[in-house]
Protein backbone atom coordinates (compact mmCIF):
# COMPACT_ATOMS: atom_id res chain seq x y z
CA UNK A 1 21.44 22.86 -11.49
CA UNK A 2 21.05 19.94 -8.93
CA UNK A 3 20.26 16.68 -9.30
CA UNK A 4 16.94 15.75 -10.76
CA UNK A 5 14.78 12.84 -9.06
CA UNK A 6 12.39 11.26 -12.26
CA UNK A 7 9.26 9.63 -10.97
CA UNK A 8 6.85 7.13 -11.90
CA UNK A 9 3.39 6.39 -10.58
CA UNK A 10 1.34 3.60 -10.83
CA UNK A 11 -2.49 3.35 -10.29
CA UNK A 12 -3.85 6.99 -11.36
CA UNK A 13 -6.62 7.44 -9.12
CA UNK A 14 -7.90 10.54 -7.08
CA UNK A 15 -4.96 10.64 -4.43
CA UNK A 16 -2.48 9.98 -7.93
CA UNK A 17 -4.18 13.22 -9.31
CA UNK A 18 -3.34 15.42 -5.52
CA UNK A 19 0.37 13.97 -5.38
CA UNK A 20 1.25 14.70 -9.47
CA UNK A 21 -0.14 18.00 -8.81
CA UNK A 22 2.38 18.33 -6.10
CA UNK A 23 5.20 16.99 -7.67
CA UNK A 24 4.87 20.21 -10.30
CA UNK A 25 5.67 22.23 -6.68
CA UNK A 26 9.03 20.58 -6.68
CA UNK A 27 12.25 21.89 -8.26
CA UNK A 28 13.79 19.06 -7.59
CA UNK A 29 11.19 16.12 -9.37
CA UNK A 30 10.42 14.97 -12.86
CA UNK A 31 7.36 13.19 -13.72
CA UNK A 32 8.97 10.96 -15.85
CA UNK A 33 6.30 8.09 -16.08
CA UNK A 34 2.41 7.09 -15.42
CA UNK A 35 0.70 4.23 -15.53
CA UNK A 36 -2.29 2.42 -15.34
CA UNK A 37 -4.38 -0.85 -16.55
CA UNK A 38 -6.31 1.09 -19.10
CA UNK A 39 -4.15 3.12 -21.62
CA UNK A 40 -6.40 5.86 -22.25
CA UNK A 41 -6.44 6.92 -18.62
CA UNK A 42 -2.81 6.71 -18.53
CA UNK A 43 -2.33 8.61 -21.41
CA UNK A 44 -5.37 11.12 -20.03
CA UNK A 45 -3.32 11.68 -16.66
CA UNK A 46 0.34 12.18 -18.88
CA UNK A 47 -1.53 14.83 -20.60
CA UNK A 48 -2.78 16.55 -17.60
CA UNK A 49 0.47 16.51 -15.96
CA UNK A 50 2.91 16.53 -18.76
CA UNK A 51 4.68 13.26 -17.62
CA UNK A 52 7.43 12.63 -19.78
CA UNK A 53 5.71 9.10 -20.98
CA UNK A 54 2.78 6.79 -19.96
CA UNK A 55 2.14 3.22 -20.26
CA UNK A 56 -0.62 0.72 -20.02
CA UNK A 57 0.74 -1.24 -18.08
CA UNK A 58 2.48 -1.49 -14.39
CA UNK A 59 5.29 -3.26 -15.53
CA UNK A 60 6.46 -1.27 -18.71
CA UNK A 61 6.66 1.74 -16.56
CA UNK A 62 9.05 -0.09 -13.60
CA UNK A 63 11.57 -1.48 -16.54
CA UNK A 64 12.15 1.97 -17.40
CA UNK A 65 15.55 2.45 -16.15
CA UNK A 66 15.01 6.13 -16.31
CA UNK A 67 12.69 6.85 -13.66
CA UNK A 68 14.29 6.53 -10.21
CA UNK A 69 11.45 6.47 -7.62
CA UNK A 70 7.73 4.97 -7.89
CA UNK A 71 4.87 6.38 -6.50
CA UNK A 72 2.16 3.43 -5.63
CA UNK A 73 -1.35 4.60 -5.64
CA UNK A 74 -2.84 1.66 -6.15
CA UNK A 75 -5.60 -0.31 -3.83
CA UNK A 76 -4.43 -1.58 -0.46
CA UNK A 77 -4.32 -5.04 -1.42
CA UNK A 78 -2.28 -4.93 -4.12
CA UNK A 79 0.54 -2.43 -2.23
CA UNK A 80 2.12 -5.41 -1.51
CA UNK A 81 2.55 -7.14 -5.22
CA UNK A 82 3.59 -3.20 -6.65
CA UNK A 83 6.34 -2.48 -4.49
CA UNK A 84 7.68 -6.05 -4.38
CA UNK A 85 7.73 -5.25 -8.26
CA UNK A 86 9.47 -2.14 -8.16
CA UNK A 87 11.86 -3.42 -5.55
CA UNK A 88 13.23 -6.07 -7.92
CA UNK A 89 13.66 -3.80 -11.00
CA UNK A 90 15.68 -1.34 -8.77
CA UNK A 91 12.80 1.17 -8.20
CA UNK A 92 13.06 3.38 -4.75
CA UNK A 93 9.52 3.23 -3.43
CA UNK A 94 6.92 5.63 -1.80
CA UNK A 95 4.09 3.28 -1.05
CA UNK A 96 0.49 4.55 -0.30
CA UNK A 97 -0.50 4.07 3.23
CA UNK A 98 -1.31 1.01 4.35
CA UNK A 99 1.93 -0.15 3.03
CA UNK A 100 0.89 -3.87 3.09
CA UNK A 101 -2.43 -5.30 4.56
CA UNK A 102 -0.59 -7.19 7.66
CA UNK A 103 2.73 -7.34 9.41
CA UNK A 104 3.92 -10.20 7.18
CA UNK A 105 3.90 -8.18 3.85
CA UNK A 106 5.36 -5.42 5.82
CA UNK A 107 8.31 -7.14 6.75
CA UNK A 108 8.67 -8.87 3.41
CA UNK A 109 8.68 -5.57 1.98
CA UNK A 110 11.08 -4.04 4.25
CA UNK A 111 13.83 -7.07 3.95
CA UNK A 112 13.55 -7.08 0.29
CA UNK A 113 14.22 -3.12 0.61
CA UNK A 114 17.04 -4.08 2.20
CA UNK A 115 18.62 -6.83 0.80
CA UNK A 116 18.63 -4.41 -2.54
CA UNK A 117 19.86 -1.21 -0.76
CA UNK A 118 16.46 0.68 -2.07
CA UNK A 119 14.61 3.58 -0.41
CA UNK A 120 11.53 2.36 1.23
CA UNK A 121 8.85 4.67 2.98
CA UNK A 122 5.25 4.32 3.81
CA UNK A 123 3.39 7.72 2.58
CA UNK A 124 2.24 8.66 5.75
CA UNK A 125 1.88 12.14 4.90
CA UNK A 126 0.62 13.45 7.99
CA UNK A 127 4.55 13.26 9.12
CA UNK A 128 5.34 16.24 7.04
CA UNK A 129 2.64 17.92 7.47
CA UNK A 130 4.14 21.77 8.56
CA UNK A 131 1.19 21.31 11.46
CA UNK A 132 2.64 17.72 12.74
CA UNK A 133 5.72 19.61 12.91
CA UNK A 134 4.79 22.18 15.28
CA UNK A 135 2.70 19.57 17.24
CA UNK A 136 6.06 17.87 18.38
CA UNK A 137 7.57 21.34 19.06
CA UNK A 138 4.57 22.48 21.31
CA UNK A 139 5.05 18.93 23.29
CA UNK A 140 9.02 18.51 23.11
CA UNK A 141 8.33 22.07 25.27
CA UNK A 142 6.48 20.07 27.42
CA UNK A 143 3.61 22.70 27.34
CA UNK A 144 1.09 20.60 28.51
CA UNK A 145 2.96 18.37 30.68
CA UNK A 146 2.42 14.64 30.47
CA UNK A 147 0.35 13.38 28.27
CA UNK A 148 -2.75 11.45 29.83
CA UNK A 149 -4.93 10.68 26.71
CA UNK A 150 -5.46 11.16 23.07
CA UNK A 151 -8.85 11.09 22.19
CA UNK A 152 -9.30 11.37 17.61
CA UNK A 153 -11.61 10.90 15.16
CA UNK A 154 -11.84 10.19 11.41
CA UNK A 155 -15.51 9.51 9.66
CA UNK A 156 -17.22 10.24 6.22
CA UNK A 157 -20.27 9.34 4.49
CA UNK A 158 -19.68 6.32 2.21
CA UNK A 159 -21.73 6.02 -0.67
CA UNK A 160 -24.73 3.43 -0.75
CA UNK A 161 -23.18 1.74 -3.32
CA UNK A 162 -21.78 -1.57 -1.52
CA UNK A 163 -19.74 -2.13 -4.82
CA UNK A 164 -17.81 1.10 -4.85
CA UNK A 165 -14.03 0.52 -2.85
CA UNK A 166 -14.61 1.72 0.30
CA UNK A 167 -16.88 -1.69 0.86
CA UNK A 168 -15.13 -3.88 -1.21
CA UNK A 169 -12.93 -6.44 0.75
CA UNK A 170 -10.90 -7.90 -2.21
CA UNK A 171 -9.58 -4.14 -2.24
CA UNK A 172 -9.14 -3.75 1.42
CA UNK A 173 -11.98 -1.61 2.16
CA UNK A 174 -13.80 -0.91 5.69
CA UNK A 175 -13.06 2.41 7.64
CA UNK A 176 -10.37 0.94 9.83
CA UNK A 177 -7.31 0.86 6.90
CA UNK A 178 -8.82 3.57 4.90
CA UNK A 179 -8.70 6.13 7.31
CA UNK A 180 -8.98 4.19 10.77
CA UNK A 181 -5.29 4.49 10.03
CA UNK A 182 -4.53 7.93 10.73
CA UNK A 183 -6.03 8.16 14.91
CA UNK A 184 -4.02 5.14 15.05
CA UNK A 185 -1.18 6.39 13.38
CA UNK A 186 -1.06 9.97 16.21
CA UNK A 187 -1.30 7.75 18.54
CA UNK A 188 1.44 5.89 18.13
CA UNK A 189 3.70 9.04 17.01
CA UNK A 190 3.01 10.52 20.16
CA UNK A 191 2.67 7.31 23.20
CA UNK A 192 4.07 4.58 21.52
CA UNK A 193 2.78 1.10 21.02
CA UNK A 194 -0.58 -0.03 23.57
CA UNK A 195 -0.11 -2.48 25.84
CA UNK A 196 -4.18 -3.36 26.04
CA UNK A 197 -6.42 -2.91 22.95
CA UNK A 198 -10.02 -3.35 23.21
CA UNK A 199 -11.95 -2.49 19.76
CA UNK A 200 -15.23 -2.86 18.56
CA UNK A 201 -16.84 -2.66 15.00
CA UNK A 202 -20.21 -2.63 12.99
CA UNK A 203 -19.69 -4.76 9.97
CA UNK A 204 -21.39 -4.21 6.35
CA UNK A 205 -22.83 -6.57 4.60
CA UNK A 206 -19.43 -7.18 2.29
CA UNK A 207 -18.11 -8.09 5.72
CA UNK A 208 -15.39 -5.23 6.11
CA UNK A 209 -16.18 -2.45 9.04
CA UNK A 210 -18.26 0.67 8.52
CA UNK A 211 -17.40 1.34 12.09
CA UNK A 212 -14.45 0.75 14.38
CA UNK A 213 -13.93 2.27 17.96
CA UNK A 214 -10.65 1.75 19.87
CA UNK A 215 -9.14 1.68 22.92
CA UNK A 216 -5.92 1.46 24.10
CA UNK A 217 -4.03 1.11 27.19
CA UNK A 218 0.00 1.99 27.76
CA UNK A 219 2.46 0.93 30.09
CA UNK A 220 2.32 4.31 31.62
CA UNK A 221 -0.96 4.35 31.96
CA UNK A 222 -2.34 6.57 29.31
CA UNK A 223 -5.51 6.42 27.17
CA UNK A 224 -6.54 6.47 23.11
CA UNK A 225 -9.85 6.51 22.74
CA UNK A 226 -9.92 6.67 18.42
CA UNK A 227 -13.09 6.10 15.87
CA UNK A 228 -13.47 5.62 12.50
CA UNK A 229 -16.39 5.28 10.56
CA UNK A 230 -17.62 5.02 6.78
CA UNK A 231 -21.59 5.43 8.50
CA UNK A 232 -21.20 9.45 9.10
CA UNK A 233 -19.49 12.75 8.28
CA UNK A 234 -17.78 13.10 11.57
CA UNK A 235 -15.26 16.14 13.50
CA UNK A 236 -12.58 14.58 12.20
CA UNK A 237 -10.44 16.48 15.16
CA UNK A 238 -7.48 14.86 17.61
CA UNK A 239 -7.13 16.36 21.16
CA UNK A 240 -4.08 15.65 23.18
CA UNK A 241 -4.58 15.79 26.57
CA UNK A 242 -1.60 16.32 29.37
CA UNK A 243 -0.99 17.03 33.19
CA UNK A 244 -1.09 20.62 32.12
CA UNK A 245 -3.45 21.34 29.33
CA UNK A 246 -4.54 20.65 26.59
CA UNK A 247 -3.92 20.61 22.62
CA UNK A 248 -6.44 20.32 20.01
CA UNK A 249 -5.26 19.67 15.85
CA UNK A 250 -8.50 21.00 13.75
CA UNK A 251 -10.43 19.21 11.20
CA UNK A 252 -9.07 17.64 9.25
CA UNK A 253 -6.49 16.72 12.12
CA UNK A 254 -4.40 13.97 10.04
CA UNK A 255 -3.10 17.37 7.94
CA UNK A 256 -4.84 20.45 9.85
CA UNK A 257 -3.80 23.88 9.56
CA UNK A 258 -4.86 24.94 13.05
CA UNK A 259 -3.67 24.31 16.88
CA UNK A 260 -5.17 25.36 19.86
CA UNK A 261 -3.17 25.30 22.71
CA UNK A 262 -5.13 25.52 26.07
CA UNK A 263 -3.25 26.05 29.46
CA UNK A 264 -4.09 27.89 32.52
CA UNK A 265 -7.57 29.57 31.25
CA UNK A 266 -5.71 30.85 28.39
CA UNK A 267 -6.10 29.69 24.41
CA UNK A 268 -3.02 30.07 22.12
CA UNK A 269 -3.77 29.58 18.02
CA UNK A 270 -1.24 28.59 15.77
CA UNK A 271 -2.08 29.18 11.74
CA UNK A 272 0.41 27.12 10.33
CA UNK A 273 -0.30 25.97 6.13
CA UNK A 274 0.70 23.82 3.77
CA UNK A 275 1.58 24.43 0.53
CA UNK A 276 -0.34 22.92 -2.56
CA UNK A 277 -2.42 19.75 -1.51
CA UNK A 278 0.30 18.71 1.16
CA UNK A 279 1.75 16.65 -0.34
CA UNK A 280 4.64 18.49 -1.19
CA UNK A 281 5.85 17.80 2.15
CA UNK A 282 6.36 14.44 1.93
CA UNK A 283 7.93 14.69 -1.46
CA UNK A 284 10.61 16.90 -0.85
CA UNK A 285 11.50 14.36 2.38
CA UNK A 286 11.82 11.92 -0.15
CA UNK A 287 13.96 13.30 -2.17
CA UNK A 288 16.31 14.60 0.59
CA UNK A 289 16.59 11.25 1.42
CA UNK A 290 16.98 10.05 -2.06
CA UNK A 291 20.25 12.51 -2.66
CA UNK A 292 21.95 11.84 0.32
CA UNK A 293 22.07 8.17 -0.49
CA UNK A 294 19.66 6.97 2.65
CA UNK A 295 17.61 3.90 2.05
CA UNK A 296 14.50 5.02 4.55
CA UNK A 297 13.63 8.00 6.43
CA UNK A 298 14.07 8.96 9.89
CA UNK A 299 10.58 10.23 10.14
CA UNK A 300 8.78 7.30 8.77
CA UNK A 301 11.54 4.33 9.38
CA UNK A 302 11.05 0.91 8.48
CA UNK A 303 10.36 0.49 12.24
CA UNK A 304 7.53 2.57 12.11
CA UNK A 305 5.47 0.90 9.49
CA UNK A 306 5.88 -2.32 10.76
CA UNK A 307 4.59 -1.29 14.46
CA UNK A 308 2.06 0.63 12.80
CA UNK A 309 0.68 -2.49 11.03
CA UNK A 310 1.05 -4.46 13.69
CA UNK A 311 -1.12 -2.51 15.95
CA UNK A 312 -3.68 -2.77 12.86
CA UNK A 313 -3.41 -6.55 12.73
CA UNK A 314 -4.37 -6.44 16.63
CA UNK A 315 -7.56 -4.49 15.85
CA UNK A 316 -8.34 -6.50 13.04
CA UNK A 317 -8.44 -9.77 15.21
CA UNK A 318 -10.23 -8.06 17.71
CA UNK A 319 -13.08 -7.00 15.25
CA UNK A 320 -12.91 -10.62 13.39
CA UNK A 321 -11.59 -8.51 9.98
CA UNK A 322 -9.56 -10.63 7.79
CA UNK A 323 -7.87 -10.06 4.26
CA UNK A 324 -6.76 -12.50 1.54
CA UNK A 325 -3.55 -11.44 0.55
CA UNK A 326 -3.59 -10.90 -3.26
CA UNK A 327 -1.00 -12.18 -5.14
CA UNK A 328 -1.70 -11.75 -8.63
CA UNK A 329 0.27 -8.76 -10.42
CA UNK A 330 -2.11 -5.98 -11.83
CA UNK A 331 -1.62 -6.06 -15.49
């Protein structure tokens, strides 16, 4: 029998409930520990997923020297707080995307990953996505040529309560980190970091952004034109466009199970699932990297994160959305 990997997770909401699911895919993993502010939820979510023990709080679960990796699924504003946590009880992290709410946390993050020799990764789960793989295939074969422009989408219907997360600023809420993330995120998988950015937003009243467009400008000259939006249920699709023709990732694009591949008049579908809710994927990249001693991954690098935020922080200024870092620990 190989080595086991014994995980925790902290903050048990709905994206906790997708990845424990997952984790029971793996032959490798062990929920070993849950936890959350209220007890009786932690002890609800053990139950459902036969972790090996809950707790009611955050930090009785990262003194646990049994459990070897933390899962954060907390709010985005308190990503930063959690993992600096786990980091100095010698906890390997997988921290929800955003990882921090600006380039500064980032990086503090990151050096404190290193100075401790700990596995670090942003849960950018699109990465592993079996689709995402394919993706790179179809344009390392240069099947479309060069690319010219990426043109995505991400948008849902928010509820009309303006209490609810999605509008709440003290938890990072607005479209843009929520889910404004992911067109940002293919476009810089795929052309790099923008030269230009020019963005505009609709604010709500709780003064985060129900709306963001982007666009941005490379060195070589190519285009992102990317939206999200908390206002309307929209595609939700990503087209790549190149010298060549033309790719197009489904809905939901930021894990799709379809590609269309147009060149020369002529379509090409690829069918290509996931297993369980996805994230599967990302786990088992985890723990490769966990047993073969590596303290990030070369899919989702320190590197990575910290350009990714930093192209966030540039959108952010341009739409006039600003965060207060928090910096009290969730009890």
């Amino acid at each position: 029998m190989g080595k086991k990997i014994n995980w925790g997770i902290i903050g048990l909401g709905k994206i906790a409930h997708k990845f424990a699911s997952d984790l029971q895919l793996s032959d490798t993993a062990i929920l070993h520990g849950v936890a959350s502010r209220n007890s009786a939820k932690a002890q609800e979510f053990s139950e459902t997923y036969q972790s090996i023990n809950y707790y009611g709080s955050y930090e009785e679960l990262v003194k646990d020297p049994k459990i070897d990796i933390v899962y954060i699924a907390t709010p985005h504003t308190f990503h930063f707080e959690n993992t600096m946590m786990c980091l100095a009880n010698g906890k390997a992290v997988l921290c929800e995307k955003p990882m921090g709410i600006d380039a500064h946390q980032v990086q503090t993050m990151v050096n404190e990953a290193k100075t401790r020799n700990l596995f670090l990764m942003e849960g950018i789960w699109t990465r592993f996505i079996p689709a995402t793989k394919k993706l790179l295939e179809i344009l390392d074969a240069n099947s479309i040529g060069d690319i010219i422009s990426i043109r995505a989408d991400f948008g849902f219907k928010g509820d009309a309560d303006l209490e609810s997360r999605v509008y709440n600023k003290e938890l990072g809420g607005g479209s843009l980190l929520d889910i404004g993330i992911y067109p940002i995120y293919i476009s810089l998988l795929l052309l790099g970091i923008p030269c230009d950015i020019k963005s505009m937003a609709r604010m709500t009243k709780t003064n985060v952004d129900s709306y963001c467009s982007m666009l941005f400008n490379y060195e070589n000259n190519a285009k992102a034109l990317l939206e999200s939006t908390i206002e309307a249920n929209t595609p939700t699709e990503a087209y790549i466009y190149g010298t060549e023709g033309t790719i197009k990732l489904h809905s939901r694009f930021h894990h799709t199970e379809k590609i269309t591949l147009s060149k020369n008049g002529k379509e090409t579908v690829f069918d290509i699932k996931y297993q369980g809710n996805g994230y599967i994927h990302e786990i088992e990249e985890v723990h490769e990297c966990l047993l073969q001693g590596k303290t990030q991954s070369s899919k989702v690098p320190y590197s990575l994160s910290i350009d990714l935020i930093s192209i966030l922080d540039r959108v952010k200024k341009e739409i006039g959305l600003q965060y207060t870092p928090n910096t009290t620990l969730q009890k």
